[in-house]
C-alpha atoms as a PDB file:
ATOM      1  CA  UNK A   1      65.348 115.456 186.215  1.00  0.00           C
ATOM      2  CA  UNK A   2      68.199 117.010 183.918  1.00  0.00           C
ATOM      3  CA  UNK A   3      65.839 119.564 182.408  1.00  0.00           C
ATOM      4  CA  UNK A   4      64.566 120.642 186.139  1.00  0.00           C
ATOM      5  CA  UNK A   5      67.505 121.195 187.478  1.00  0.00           C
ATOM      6  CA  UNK A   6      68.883 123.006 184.108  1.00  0.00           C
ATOM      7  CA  UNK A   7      65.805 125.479 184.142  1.00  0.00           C
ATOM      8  CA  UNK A   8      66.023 126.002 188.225  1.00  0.00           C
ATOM      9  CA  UNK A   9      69.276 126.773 187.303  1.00  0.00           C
ATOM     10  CA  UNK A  10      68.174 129.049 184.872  1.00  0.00           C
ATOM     11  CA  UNK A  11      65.493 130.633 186.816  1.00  0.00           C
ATOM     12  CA  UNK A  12      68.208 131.561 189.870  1.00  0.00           C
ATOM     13  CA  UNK A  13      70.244 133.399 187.235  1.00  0.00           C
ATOM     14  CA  UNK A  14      67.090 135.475 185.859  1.00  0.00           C
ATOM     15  CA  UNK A  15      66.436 136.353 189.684  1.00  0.00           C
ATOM     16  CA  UNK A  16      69.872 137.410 190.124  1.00  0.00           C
ATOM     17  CA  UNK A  17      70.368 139.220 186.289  1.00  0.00           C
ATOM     18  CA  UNK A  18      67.320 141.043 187.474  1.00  0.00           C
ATOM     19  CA  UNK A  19      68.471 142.183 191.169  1.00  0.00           C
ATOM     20  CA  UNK A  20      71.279 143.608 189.081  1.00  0.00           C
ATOM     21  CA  UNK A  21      68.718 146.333 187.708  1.00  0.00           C
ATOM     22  CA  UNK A  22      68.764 147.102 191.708  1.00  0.00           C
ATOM     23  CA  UNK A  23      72.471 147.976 191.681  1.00  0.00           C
ATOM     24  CA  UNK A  24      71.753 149.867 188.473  1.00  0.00           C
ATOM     25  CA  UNK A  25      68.845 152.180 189.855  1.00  0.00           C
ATOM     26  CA  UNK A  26      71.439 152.488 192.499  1.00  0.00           C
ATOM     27  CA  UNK A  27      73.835 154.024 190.661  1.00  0.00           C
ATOM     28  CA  UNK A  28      75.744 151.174 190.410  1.00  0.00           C
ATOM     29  CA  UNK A  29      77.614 148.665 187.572  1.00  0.00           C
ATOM     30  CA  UNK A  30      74.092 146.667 187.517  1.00  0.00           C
ATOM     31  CA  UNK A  31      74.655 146.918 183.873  1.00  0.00           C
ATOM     32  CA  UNK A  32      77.604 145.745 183.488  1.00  0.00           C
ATOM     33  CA  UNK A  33      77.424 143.050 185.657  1.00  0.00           C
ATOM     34  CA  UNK A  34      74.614 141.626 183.204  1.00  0.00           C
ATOM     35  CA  UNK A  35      77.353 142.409 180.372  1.00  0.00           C
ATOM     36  CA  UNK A  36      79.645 139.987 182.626  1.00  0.00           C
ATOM     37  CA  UNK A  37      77.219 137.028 183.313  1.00  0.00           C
ATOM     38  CA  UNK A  38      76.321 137.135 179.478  1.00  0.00           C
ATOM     39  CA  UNK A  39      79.503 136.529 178.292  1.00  0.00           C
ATOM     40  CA  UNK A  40      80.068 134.278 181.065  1.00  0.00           C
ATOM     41  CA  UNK A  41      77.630 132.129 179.875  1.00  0.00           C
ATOM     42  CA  UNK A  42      78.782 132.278 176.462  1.00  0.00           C
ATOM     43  CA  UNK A  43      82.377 131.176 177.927  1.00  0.00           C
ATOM     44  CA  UNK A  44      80.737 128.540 179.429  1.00  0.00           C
ATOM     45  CA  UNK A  45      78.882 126.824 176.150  1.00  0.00           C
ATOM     46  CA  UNK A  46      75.296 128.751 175.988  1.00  0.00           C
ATOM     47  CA  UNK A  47      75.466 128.827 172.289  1.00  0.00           C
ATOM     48  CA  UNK A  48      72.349 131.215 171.588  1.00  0.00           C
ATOM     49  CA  UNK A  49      74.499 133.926 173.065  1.00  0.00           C
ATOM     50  CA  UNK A  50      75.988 133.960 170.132  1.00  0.00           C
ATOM     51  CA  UNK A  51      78.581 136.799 169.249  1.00  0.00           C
ATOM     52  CA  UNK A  52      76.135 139.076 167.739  1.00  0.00           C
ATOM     53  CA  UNK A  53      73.530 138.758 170.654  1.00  0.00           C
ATOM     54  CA  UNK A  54      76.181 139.573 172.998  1.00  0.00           C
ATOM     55  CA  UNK A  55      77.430 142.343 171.359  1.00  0.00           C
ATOM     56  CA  UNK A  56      73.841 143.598 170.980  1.00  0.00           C
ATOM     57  CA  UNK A  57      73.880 143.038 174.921  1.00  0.00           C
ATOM     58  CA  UNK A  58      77.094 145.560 175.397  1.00  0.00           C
ATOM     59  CA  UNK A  59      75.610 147.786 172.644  1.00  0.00           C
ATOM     60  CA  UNK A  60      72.414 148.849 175.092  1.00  0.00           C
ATOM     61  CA  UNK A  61      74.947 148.770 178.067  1.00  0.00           C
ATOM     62  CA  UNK A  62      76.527 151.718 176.257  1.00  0.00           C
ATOM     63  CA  UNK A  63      73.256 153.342 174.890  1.00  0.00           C
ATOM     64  CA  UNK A  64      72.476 153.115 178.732  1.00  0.00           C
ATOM     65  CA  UNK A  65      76.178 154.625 180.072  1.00  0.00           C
ATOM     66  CA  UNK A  66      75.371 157.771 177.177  1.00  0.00           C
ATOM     67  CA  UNK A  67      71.695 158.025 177.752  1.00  0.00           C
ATOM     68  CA  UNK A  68      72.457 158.508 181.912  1.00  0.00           C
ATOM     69  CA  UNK A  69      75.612 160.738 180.893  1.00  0.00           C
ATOM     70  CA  UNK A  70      74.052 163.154 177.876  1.00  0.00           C
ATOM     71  CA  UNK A  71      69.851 163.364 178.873  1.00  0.00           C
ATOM     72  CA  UNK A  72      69.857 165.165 181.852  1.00  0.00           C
ATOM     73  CA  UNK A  73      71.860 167.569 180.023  1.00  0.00           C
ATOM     74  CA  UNK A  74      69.840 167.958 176.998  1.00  0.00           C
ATOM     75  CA  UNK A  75      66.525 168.604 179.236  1.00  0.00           C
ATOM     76  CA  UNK A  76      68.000 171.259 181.133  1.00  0.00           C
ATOM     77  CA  UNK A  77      69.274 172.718 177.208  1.00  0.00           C
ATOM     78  CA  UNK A  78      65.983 172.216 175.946  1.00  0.00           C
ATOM     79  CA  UNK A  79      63.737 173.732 178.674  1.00  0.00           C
ATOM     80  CA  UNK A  80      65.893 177.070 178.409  1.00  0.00           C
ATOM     81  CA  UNK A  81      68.990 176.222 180.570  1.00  0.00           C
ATOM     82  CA  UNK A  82      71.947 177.866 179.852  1.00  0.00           C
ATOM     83  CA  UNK A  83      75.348 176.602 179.447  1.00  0.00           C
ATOM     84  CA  UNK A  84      75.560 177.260 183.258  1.00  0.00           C
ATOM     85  CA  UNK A  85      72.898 175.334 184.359  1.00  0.00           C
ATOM     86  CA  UNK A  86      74.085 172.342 182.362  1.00  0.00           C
ATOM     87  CA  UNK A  87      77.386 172.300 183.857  1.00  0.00           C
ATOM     88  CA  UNK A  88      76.295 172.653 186.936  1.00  0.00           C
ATOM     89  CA  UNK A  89      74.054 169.813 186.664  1.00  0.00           C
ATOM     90  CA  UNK A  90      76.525 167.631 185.379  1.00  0.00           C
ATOM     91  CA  UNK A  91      79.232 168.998 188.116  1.00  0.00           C
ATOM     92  CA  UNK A  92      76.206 168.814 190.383  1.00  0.00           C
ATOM     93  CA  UNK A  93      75.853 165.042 189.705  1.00  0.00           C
ATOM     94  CA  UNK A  94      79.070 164.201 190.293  1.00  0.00           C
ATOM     95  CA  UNK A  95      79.869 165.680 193.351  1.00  0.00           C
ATOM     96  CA  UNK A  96      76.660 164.789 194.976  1.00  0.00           C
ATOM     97  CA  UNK A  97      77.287 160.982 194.371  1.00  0.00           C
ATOM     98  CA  UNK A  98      81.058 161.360 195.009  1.00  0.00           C
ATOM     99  CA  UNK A  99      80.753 163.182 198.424  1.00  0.00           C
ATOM    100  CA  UNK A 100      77.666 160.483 199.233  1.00  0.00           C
ATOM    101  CA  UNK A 101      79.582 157.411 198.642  1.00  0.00           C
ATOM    102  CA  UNK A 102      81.187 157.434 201.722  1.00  0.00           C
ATOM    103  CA  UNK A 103      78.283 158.682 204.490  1.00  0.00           C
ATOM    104  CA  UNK A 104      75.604 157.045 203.339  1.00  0.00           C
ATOM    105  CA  UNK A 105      76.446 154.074 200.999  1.00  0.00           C
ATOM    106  CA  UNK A 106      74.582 152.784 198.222  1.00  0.00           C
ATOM    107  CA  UNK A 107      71.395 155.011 198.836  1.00  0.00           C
ATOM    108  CA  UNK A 108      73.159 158.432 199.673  1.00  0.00           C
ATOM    109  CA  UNK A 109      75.300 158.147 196.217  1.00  0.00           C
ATOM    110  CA  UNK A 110      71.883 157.934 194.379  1.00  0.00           C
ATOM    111  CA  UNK A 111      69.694 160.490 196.469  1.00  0.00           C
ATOM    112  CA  UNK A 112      72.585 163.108 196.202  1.00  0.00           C
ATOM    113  CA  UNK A 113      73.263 162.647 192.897  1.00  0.00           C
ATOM    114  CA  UNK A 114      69.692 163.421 192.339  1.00  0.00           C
ATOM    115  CA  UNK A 115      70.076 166.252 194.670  1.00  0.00           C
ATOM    116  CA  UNK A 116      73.412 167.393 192.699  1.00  0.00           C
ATOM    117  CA  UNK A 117      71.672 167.819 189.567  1.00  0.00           C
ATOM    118  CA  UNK A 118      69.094 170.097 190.952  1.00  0.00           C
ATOM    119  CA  UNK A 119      71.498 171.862 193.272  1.00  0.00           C
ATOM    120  CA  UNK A 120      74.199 171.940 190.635  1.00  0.00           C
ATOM    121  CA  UNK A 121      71.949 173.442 187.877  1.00  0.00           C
ATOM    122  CA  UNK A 122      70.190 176.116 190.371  1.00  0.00           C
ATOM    123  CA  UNK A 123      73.792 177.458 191.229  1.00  0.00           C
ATOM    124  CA  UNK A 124      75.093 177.551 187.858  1.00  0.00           C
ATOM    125  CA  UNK A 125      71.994 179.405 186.213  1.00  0.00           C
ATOM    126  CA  UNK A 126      71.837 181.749 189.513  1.00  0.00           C
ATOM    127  CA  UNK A 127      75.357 182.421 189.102  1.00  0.00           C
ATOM    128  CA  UNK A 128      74.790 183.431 185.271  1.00  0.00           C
ATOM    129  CA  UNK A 129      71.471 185.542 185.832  1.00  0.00           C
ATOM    130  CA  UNK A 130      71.125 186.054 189.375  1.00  0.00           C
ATOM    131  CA  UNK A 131      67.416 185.387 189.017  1.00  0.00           C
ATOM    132  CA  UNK A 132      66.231 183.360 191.545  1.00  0.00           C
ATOM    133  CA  UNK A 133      62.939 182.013 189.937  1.00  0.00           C
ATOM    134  CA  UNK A 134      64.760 181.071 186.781  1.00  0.00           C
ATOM    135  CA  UNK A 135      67.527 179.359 188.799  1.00  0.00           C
ATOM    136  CA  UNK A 136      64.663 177.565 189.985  1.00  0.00           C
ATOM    137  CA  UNK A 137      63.021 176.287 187.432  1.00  0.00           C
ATOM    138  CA  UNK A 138      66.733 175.332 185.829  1.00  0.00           C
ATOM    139  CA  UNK A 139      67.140 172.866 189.028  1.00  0.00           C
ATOM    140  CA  UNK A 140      63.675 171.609 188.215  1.00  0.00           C
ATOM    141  CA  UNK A 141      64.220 170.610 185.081  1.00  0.00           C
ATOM    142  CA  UNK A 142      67.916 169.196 185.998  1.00  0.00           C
ATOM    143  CA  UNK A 143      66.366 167.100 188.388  1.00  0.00           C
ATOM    144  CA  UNK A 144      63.782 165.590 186.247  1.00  0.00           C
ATOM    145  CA  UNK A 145      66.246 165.400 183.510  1.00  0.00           C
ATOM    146  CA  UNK A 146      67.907 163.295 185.413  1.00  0.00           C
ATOM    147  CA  UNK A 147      65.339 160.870 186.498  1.00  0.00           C
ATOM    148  CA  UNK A 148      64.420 160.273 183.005  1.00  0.00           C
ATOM    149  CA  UNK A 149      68.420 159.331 182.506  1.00  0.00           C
ATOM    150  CA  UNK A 150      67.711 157.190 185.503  1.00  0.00           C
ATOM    151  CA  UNK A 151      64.339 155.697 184.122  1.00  0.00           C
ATOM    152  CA  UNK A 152      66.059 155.368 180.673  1.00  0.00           C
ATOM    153  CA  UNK A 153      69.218 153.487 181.626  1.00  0.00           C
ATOM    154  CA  UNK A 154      66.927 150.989 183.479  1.00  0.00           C
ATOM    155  CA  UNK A 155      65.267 150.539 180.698  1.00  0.00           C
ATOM    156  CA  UNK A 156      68.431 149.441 178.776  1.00  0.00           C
ATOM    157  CA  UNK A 157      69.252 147.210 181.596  1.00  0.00           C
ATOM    158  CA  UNK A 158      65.646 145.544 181.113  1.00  0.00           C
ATOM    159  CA  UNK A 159      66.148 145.471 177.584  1.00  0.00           C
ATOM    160  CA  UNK A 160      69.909 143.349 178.347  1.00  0.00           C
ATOM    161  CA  UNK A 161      68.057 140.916 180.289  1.00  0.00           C
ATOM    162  CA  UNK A 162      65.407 140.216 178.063  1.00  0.00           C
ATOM    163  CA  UNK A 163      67.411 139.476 175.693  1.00  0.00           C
ATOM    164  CA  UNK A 164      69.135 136.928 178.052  1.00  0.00           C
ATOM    165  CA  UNK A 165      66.234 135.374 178.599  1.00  0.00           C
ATOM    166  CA  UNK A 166      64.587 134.806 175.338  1.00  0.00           C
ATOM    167  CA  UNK A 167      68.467 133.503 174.082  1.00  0.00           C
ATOM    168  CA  UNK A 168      68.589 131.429 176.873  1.00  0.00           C
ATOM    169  CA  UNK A 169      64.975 129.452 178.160  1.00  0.00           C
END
């Protein structure tokens, strides 16, 4: 009966490390939370989440934190963007899910900050060249940029809790 109740247990904290890849496609510390509830564990005597593992855990936290920060960036670089269009993406970005936090909380922080980075890029190639096809196309590839950041920071997060789970059942 031990054993059934350890691995219900268990199976509540899987459910709940993997709503936290909710709060990360949100935009939100999903990550780190998982970073938390690892170490937690480890606090609390789960010995295969051992000092390596966990820092293997915070090591794809980060790789997520520079993967959402730097790809976006290197898209709109590598599909012709100009140092324009990659700051305005990244201002972009930040204003969009800074201004959003507060009308339409969690979902407006994430759609605008999606919005940002195509906005953000548009206007900062536009205002180098004012070529409005080009500014265009800049915004495009923000914006996709950016979803791939998005895609690949879940993917991190998926990673983390994998890795919590095969340490751990």
């Amino acid at each position: 009966m031990e054993t059934l109740a350890a691995h219900a247990g268990l199976v509540i904290l899987y459910a709940f490390l993997i709503g936290c890849l909710l709060l990360t496609a949100l935009g939100l510390a999903g990550n780190w939370i998982i970073v938390a509830v690892a170490v937690l564990m480890r606090l609390l005597g789960v010995e295969s989440l051992s000092l390596p593992w966990l820092g293997g855990i915070v090591g794809l936290a980060l790789l997520g934190e520079v993967i959402e920060s730097l790809l976006g960036l290197i898209v709109v670089a590598r599909k012709g963007g100009s140092r324009w269009g990659m700051a305005g993406s990244f201002i972009g970005v930040l204003l969009g899910a800074l201004l959003a936090v507060g009308i339409f909380p969690p979902f407006g922080s994430l759609v605008c900050a999606f919005a940002g980075a195509f906005a953000g890029a548009a206007i900062g190639e536009y205002w180098r060249t004012p070529n409005g096809r080009e500014a265009l196309r800049v915004g495009i590839w923000s914006f996709v940029g950016k979803t791939l950041a998005a895609v690949g920071k879940l993917a991190t997060g998926a990673g983390m809790i994998a890795v919590v789970i095969l340490r751990t059942w």
